[in-house]
C-alpha atoms as a PDB file:
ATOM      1  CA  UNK A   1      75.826 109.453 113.832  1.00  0.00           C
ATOM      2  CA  UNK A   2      72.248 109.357 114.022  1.00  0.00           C
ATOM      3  CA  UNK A   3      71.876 112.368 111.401  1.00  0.00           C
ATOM      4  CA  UNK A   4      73.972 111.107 108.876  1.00  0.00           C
ATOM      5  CA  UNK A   5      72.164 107.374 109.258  1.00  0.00           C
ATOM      6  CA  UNK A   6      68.477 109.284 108.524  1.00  0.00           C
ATOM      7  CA  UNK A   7      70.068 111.484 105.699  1.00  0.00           C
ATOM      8  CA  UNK A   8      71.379 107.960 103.980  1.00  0.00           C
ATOM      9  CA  UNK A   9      67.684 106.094 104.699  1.00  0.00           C
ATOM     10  CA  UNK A  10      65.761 108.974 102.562  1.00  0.00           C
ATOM     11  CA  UNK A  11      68.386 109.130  99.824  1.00  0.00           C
ATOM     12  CA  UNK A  12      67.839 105.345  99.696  1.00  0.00           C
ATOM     13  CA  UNK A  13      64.081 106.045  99.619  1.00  0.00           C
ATOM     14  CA  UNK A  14      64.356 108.446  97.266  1.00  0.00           C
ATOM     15  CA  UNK A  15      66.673 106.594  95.030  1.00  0.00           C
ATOM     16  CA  UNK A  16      64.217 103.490  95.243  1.00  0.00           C
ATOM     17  CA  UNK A  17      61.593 105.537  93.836  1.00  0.00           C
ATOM     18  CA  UNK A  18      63.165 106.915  91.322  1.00  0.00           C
ATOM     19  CA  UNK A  19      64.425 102.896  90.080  1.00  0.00           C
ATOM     20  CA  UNK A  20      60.591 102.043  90.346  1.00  0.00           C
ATOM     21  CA  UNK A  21      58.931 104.267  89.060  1.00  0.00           C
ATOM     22  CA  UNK A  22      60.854 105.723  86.409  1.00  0.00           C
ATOM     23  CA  UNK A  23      64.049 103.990  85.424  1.00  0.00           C
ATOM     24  CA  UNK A  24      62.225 100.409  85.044  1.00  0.00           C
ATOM     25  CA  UNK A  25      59.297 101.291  83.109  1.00  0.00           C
ATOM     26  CA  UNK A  26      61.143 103.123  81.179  1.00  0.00           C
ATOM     27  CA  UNK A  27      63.521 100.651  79.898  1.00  0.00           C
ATOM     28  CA  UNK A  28      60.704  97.846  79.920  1.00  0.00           C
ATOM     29  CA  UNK A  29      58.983  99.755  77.332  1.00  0.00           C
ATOM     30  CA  UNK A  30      62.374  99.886  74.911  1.00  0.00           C
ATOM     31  CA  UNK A  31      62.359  96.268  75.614  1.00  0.00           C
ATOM     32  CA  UNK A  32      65.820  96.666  77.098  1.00  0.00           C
ATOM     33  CA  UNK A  33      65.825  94.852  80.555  1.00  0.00           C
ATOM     34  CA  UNK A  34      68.983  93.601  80.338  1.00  0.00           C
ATOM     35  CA  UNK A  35      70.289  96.933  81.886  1.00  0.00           C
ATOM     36  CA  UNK A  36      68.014  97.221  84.978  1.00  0.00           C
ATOM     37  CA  UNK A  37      71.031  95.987  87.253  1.00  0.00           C
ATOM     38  CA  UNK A  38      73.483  99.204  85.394  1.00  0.00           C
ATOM     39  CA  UNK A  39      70.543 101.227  85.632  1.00  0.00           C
ATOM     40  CA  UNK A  40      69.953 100.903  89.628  1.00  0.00           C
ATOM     41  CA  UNK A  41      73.849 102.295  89.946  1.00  0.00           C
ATOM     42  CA  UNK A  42      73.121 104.600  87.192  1.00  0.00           C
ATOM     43  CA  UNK A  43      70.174 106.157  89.022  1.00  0.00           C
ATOM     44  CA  UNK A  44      72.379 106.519  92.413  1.00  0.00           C
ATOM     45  CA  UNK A  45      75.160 108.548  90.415  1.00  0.00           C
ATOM     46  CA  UNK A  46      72.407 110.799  88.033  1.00  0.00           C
ATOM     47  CA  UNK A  47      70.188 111.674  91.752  1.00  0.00           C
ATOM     48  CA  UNK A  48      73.174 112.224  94.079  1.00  0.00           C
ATOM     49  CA  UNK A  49      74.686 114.450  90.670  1.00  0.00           C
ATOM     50  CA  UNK A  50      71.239 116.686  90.555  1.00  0.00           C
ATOM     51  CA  UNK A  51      71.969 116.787  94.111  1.00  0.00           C
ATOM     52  CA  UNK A  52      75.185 117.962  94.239  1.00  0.00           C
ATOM     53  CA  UNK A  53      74.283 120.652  91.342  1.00  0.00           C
ATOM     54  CA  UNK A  54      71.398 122.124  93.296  1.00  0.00           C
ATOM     55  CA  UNK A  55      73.469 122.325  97.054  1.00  0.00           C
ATOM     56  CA  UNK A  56      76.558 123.830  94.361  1.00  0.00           C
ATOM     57  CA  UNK A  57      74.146 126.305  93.039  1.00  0.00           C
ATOM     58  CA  UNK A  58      72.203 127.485  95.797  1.00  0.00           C
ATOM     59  CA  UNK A  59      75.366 127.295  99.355  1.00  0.00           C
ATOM     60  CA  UNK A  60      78.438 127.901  96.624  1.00  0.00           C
ATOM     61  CA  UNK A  61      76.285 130.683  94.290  1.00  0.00           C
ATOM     62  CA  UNK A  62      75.548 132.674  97.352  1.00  0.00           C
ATOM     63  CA  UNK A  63      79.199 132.737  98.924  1.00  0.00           C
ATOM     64  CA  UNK A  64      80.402 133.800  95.125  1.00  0.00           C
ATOM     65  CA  UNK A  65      77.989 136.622  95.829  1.00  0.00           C
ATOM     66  CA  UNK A  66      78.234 137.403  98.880  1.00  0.00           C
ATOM     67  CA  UNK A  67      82.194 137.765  99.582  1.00  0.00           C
ATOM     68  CA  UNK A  68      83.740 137.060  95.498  1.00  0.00           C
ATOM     69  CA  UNK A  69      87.286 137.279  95.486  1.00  0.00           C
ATOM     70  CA  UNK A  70      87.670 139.055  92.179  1.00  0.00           C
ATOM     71  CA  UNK A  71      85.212 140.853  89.592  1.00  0.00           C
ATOM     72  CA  UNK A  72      83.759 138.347  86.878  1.00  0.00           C
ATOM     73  CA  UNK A  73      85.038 139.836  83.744  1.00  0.00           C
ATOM     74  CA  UNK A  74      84.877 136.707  81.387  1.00  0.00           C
ATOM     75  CA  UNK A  75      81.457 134.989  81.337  1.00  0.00           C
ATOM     76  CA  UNK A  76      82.210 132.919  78.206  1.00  0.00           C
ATOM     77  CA  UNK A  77      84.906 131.097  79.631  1.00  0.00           C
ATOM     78  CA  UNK A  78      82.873 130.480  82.801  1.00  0.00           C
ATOM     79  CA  UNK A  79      80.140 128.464  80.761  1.00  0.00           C
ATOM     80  CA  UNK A  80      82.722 126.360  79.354  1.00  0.00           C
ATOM     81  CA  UNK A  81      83.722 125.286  82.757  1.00  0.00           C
ATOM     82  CA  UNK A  82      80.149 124.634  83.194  1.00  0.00           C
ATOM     83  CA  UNK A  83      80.022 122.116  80.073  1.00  0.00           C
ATOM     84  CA  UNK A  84      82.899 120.313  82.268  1.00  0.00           C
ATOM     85  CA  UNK A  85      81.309 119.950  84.692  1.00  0.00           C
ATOM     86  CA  UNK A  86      77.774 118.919  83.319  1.00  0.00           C
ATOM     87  CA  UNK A  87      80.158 116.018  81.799  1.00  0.00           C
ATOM     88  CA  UNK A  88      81.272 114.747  84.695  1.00  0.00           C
ATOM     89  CA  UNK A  89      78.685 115.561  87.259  1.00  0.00           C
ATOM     90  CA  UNK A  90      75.807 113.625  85.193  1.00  0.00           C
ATOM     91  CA  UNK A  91      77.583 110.600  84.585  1.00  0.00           C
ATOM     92  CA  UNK A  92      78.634 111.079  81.331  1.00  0.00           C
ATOM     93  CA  UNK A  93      82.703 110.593  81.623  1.00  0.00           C
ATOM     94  CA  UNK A  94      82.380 107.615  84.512  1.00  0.00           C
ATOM     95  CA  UNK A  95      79.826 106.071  81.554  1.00  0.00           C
ATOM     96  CA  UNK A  96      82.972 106.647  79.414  1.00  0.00           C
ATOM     97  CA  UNK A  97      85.104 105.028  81.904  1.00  0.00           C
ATOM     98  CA  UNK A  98      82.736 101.928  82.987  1.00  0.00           C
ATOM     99  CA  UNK A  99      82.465 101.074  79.495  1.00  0.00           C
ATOM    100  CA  UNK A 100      85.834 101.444  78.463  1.00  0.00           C
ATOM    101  CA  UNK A 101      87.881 100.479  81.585  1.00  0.00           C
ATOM    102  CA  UNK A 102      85.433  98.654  83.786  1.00  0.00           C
ATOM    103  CA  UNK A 103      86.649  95.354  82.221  1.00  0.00           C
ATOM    104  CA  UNK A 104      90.405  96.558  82.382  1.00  0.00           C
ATOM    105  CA  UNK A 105      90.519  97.187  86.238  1.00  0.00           C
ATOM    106  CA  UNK A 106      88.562  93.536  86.920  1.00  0.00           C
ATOM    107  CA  UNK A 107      91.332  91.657  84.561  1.00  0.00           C
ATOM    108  CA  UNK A 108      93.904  93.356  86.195  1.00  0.00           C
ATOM    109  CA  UNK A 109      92.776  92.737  89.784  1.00  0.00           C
ATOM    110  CA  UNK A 110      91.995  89.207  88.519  1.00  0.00           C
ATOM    111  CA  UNK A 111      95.304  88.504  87.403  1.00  0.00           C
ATOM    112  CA  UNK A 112      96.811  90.074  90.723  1.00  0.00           C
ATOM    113  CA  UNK A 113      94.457  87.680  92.923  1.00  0.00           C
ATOM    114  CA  UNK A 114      96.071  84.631  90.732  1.00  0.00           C
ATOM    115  CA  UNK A 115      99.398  85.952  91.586  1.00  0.00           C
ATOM    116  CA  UNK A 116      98.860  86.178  95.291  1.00  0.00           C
ATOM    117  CA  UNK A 117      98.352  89.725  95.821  1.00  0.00           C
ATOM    118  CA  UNK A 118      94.475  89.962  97.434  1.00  0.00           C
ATOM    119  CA  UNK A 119      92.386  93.246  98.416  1.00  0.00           C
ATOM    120  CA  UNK A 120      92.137  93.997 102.050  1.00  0.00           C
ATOM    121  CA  UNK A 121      89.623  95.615 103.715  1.00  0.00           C
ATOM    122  CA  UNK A 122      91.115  98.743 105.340  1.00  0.00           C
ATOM    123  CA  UNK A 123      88.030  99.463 107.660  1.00  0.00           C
ATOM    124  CA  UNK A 124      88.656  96.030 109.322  1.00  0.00           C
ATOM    125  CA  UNK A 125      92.286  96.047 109.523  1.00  0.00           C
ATOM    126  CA  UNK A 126      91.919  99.176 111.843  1.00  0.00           C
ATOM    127  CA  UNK A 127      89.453  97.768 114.367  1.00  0.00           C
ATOM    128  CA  UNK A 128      91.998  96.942 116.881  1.00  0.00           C
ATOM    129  CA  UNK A 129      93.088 100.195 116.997  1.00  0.00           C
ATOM    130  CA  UNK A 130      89.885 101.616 117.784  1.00  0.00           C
ATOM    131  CA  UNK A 131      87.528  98.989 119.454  1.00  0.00           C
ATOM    132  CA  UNK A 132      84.119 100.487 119.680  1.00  0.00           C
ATOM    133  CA  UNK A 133      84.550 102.865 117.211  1.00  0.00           C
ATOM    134  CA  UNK A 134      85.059 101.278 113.877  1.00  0.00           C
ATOM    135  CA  UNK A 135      81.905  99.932 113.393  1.00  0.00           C
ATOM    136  CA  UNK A 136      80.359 103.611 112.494  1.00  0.00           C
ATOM    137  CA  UNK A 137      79.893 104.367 108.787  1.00  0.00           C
ATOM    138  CA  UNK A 138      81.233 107.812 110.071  1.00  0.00           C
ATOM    139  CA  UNK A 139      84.546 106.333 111.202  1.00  0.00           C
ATOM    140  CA  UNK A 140      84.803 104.202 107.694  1.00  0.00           C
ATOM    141  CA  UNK A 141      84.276 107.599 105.491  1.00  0.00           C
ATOM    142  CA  UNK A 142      86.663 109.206 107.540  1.00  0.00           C
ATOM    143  CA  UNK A 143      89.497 106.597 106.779  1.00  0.00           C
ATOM    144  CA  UNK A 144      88.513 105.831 103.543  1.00  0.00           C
ATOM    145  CA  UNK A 145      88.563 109.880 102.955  1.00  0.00           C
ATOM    146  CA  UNK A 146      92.345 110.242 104.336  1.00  0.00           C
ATOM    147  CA  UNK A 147      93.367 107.688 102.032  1.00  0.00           C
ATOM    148  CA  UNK A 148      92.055 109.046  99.233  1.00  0.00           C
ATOM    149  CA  UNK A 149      93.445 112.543  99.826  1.00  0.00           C
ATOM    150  CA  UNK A 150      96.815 110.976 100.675  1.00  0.00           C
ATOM    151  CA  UNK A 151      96.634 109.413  97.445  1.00  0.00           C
ATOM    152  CA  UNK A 152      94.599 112.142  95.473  1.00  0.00           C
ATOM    153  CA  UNK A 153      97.964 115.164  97.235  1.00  0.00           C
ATOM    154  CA  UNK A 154     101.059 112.503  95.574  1.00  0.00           C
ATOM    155  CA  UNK A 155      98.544 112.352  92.209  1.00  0.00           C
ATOM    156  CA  UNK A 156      98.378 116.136  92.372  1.00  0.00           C
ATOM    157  CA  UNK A 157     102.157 116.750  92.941  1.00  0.00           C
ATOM    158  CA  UNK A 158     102.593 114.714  89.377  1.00  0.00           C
ATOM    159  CA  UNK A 159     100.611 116.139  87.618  1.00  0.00           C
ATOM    160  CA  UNK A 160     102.799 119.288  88.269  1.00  0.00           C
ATOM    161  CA  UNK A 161     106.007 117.700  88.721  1.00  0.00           C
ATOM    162  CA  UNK A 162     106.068 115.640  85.492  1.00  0.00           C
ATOM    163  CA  UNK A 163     106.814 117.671  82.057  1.00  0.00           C
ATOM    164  CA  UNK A 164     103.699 114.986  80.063  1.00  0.00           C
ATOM    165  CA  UNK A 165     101.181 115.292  82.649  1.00  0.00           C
ATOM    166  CA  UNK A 166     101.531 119.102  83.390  1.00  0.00           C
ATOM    167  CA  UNK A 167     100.688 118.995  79.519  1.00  0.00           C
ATOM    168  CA  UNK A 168      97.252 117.987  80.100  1.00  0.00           C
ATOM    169  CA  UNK A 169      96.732 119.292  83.907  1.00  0.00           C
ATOM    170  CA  UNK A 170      97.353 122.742  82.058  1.00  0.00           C
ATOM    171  CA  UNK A 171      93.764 122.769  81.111  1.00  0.00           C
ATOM    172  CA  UNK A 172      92.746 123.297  84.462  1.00  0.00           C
ATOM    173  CA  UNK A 173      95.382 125.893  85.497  1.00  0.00           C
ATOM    174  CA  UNK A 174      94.752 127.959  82.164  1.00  0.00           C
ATOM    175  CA  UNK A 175      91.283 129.077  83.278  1.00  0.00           C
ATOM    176  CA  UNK A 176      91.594 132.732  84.762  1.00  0.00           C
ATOM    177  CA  UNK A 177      88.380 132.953  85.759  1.00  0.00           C
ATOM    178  CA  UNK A 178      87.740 130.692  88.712  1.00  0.00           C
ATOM    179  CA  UNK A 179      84.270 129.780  89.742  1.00  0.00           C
ATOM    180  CA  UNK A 180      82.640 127.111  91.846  1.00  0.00           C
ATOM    181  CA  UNK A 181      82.409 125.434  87.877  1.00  0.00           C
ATOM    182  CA  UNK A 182      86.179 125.325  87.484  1.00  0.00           C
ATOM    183  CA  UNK A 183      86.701 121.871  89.082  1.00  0.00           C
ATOM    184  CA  UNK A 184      85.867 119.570  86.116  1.00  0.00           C
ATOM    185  CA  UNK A 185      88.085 121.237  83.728  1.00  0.00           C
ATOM    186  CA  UNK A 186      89.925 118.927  82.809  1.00  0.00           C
ATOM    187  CA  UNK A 187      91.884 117.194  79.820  1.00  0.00           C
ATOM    188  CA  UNK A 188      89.597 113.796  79.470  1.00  0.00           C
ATOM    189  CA  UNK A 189      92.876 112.049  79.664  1.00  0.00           C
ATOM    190  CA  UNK A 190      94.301 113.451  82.929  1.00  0.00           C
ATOM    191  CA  UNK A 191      90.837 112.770  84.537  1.00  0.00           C
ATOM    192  CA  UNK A 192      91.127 108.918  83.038  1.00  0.00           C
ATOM    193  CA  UNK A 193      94.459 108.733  84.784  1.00  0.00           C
ATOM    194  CA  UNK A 194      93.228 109.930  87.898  1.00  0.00           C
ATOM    195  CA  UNK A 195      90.038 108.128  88.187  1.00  0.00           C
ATOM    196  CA  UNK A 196      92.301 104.761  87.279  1.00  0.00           C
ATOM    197  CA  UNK A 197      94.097 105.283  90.176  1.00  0.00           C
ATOM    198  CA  UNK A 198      91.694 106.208  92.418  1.00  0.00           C
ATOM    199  CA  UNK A 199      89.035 103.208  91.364  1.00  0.00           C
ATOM    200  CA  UNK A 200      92.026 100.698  92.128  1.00  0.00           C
ATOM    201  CA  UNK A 201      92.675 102.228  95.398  1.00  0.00           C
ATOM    202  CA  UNK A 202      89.485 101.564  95.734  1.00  0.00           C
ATOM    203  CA  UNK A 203      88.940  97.948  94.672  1.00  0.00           C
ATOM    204  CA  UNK A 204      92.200  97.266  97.055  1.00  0.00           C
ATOM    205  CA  UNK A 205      91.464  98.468 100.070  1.00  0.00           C
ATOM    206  CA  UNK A 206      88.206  97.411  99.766  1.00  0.00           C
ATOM    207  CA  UNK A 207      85.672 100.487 100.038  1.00  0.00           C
ATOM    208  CA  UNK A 208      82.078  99.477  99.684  1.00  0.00           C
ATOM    209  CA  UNK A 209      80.029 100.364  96.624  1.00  0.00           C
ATOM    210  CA  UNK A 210      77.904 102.426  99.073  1.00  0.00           C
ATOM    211  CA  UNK A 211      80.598 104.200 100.481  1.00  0.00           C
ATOM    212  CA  UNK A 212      82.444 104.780  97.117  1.00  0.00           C
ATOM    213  CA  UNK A 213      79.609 107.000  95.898  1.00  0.00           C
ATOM    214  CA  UNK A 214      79.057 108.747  99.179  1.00  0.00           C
ATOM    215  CA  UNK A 215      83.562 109.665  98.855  1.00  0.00           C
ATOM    216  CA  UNK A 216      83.346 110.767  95.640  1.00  0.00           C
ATOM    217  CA  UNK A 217      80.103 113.112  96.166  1.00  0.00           C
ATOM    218  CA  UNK A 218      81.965 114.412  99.533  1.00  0.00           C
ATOM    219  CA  UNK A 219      85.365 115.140  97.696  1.00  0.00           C
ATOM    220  CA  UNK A 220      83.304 116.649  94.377  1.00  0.00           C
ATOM    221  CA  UNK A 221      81.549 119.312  96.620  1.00  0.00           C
ATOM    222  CA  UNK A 222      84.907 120.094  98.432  1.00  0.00           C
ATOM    223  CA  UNK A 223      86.740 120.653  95.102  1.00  0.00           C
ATOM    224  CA  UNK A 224      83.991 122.801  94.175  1.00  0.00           C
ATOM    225  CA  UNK A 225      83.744 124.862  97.232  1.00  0.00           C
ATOM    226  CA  UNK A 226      87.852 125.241  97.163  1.00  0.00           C
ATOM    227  CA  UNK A 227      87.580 126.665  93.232  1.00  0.00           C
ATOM    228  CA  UNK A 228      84.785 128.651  94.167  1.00  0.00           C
ATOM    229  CA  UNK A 229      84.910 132.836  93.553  1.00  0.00           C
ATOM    230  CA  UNK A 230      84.903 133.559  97.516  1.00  0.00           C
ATOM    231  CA  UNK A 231      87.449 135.372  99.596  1.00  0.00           C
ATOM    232  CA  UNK A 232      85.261 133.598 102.909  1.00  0.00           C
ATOM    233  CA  UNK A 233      88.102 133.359 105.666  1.00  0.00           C
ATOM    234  CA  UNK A 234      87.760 130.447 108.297  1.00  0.00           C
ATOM    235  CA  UNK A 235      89.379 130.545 111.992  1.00  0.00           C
ATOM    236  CA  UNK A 236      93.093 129.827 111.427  1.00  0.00           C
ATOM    237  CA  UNK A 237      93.328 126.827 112.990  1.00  0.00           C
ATOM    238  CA  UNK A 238      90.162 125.519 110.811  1.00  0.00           C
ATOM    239  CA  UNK A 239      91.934 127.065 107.487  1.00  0.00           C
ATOM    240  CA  UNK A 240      94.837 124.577 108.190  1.00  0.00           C
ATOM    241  CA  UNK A 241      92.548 121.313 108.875  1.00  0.00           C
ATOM    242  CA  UNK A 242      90.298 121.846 105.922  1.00  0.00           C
ATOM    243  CA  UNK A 243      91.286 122.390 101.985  1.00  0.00           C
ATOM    244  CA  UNK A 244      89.314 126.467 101.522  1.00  0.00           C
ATOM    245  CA  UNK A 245      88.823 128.759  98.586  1.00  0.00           C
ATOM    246  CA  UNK A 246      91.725 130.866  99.679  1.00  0.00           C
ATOM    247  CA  UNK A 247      94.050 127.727 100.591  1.00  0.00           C
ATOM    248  CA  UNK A 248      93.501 126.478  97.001  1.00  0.00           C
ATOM    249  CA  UNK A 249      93.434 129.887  94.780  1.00  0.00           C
ATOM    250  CA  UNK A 250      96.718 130.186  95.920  1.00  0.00           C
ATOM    251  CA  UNK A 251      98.117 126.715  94.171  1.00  0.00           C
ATOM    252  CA  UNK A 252      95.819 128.280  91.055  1.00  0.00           C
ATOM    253  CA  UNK A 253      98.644 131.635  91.218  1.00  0.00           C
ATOM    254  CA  UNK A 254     100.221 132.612  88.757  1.00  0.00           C
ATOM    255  CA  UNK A 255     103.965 131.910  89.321  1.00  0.00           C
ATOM    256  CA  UNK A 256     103.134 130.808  92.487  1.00  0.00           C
ATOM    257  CA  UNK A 257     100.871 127.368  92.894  1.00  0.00           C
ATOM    258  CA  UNK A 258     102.849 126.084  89.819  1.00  0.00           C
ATOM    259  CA  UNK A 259     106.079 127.726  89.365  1.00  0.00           C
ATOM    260  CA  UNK A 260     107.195 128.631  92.638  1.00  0.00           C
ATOM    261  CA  UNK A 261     110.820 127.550  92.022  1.00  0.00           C
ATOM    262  CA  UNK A 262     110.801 130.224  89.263  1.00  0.00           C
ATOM    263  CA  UNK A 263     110.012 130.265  86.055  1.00  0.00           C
ATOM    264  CA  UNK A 264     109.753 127.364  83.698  1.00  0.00           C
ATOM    265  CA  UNK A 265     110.203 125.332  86.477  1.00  0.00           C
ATOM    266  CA  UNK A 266     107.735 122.774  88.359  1.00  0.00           C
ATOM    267  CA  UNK A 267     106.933 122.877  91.566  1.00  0.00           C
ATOM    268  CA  UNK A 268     104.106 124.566  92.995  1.00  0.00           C
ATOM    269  CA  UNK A 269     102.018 124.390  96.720  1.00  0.00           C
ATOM    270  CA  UNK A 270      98.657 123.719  98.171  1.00  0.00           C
ATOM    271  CA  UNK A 271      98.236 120.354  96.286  1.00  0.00           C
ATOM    272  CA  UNK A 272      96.183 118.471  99.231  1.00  0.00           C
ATOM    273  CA  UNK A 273      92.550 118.479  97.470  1.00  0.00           C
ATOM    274  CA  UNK A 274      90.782 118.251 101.220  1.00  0.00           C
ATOM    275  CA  UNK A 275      93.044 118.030 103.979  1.00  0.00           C
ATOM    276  CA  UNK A 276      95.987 120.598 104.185  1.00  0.00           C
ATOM    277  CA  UNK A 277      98.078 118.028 106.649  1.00  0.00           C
ATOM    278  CA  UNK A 278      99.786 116.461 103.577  1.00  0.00           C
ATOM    279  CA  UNK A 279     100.921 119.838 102.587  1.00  0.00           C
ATOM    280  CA  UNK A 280     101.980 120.931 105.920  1.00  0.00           C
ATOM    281  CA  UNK A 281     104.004 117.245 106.715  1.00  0.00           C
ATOM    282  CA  UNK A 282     105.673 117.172 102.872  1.00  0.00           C
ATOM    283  CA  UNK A 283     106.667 121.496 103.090  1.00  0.00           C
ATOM    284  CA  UNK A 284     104.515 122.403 100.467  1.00  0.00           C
ATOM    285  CA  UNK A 285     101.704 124.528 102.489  1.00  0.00           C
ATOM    286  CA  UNK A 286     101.722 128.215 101.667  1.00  0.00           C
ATOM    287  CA  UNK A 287      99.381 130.217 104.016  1.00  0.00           C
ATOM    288  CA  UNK A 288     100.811 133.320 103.755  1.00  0.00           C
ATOM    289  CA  UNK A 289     100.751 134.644 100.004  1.00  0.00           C
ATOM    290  CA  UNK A 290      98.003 136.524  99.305  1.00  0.00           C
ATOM    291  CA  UNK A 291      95.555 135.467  96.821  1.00  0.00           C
ATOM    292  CA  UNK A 292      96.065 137.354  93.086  1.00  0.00           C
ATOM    293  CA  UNK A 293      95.278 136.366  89.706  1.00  0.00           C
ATOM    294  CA  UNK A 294      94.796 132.496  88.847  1.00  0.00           C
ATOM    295  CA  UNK A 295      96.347 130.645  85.498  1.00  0.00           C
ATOM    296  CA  UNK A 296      99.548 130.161  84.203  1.00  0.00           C
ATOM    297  CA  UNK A 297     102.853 132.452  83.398  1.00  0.00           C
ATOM    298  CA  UNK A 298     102.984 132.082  79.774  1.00  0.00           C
ATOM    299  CA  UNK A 299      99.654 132.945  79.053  1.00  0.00           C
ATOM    300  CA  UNK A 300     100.594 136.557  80.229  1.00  0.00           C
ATOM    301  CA  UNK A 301     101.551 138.996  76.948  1.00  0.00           C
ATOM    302  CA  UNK A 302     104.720 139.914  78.248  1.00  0.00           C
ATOM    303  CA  UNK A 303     105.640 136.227  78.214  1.00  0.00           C
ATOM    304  CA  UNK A 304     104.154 135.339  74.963  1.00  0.00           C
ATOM    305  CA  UNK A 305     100.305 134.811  75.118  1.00  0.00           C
ATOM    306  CA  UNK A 306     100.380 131.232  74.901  1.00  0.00           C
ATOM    307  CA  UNK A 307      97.148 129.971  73.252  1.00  0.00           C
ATOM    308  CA  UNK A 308      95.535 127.245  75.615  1.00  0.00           C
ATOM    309  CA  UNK A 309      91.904 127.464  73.995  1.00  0.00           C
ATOM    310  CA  UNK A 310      88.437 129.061  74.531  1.00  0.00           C
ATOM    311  CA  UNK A 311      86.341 126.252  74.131  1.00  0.00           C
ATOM    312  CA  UNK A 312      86.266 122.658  74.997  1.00  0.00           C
ATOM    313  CA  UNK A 313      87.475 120.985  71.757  1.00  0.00           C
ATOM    314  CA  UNK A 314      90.539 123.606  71.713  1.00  0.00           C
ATOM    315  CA  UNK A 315      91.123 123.061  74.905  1.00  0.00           C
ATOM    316  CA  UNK A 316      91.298 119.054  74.684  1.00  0.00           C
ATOM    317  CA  UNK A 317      93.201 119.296  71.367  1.00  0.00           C
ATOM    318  CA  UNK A 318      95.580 121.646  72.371  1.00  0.00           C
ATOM    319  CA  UNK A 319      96.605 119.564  75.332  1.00  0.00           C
ATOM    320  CA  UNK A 320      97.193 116.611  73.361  1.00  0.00           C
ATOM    321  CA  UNK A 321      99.181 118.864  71.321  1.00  0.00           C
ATOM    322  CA  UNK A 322     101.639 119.603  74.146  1.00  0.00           C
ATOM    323  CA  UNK A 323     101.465 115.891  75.386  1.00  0.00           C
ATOM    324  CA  UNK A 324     102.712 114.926  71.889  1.00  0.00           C
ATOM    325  CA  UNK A 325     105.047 117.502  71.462  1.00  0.00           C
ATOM    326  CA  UNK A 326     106.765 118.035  74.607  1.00  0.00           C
ATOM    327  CA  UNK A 327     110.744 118.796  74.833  1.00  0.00           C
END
């Protein structure tokens, strides 16, 4: 696609600049040099992340407006969700994660190559299939996306179905204010878990650095758009080919995205993150309920106002809390 070609050439231009002109002379003058190589990567993730912020705040901000899907009545927690995702959105956490589990993932994929078991390049394995058509960055982010939301819908249905993990995913269920913010609130440790999954996926099918950055950016802003405050309704057909706002406020029900089975029981719908297929081939697609109030059953009075935290430090500590503590 010639469009998407000329939008990758200027953020490449763009990016260039910004390496040049800023991030180089910068770290010359701290006499610190040794980082230009992490600082060209570190660039690509900080401009494509102001990016991303701006398109959230300007396309998602005005659908919020235009068409919200219930009043705003707790600003507070809102700007919490926004510290969440200024953590992960400006490279702070995948920092974290580079530094911490960057070395972990190469021994591990280093001891699997010793032992026989070598990447593949998914993109190539599928040219026969399509002669003439695989050679298109297009067709390569569209493969490389299905994976990942195969992968990222089975992650998901863990993170609900197991009594640990629901521990931590909590943290994102417990916010009853849901905004085009809410994404990125998450327990640090259930995003680690993901992301470790997700980055070895990765590294063994063998998706290109390029194309890594340009998945994650595409699957951000769809999370985003599917948390945002909008009641925006899509043809019917297009509602069940594309994760929407609706689609996901639903699994974000209370007593219905995670306790559908009844109560104090795990199960929950609407777990793909952008393609509702997986939902609709594995029966857990729910197009019919009617979107109500978002968080979780027990933080209701009437069944016993359980504390899940205001701010960010509560809300991490409190999780581990329940990890620890659970049954």
């Amino acid at each position: 696609m010639i469009w998407l070609d000329t939008l990758v050439d200027a953020f490449d231009h763009a990016h260039q600049w910004v390496y040049e002109y800023l991030a180089q002379p910068l770290l010359f003058s701290l006499g610190q040099s040794a980082f230009l190589e992490d600082a060209f990567v570190a660039t690509q993730w900080l401009l494509l992340s102001l990016l991303q912020l701006a398109f959230m705040l300007v396309v998602f901000g005005a659908l919020e407006k235009w068409r919200p899907a219930e009043r705003v009545t707790d600003r507070p927690a809102i700007r919490v969700d926004v510290l969440y995702t200024l953590i992960h959105r400006l490279g702070l956490f995948r920092l974290g994660m580079f530094l911490g589990l960057g070395p972990f993932i190469d021994d591990l994929l280093g001891w699997g190559a010793v032992h026989g078991l070598s990447t593949v390049h998914l993109d190539q394995w599928a040219a026969p299939w399509w002669p003439g058509v695989t050679d298109t960055l297009a067709f390569s982010l569209l493969l490389y996306l299905l994976v990942f939301d195969f992968v990222d819908y089975w992650i998901h249905r863990g993170q609900h179905g197991l009594n640990r993990w629901w521990a931590l995913h909590a943290v994102h269920h417990s916010q009853q204010q849901m905004t085009l913010w809410s994404d990125n609130r998450n327990h640090l440790l259930d995003d680690m878990v993901r992301d470790l999954i997700i980055v070895l996926v990765s590294r063994l099918i063998g998706v290109p650095p390029e194309q890594f950055l340009a998945l994650v950016v595409l699957t951000q802003l769809t999370e985003s758009l599917s948390h945002a405050n909008t009641r925006v309704r899509l043809w019917p057909w297009l509602e069940r080919c594309v994760v929407t706002p609706r689609f996901h406020r639903v699994h974000h029900g209370i007593g219905v995205g995670h306790e559908s089975r009844g109560p104090g029981s795990l199960g929950g719908c609407n777990f793909a993150v952008l393609f509702p297929v997986w939902d609709i081939l594995f029966g857990t697609a729910d197009f019919r309920t009617p979107i109500g109030p978002t968080g979780i059953r027990d933080q209701l009075p009437e069944k016993g106002g359980r504390d899940y935290g205001r701010g960010f430090l509560a809300q991490q500590w409190l999780g581990l809390k329940r990890l620890l503590s659970w049954g």
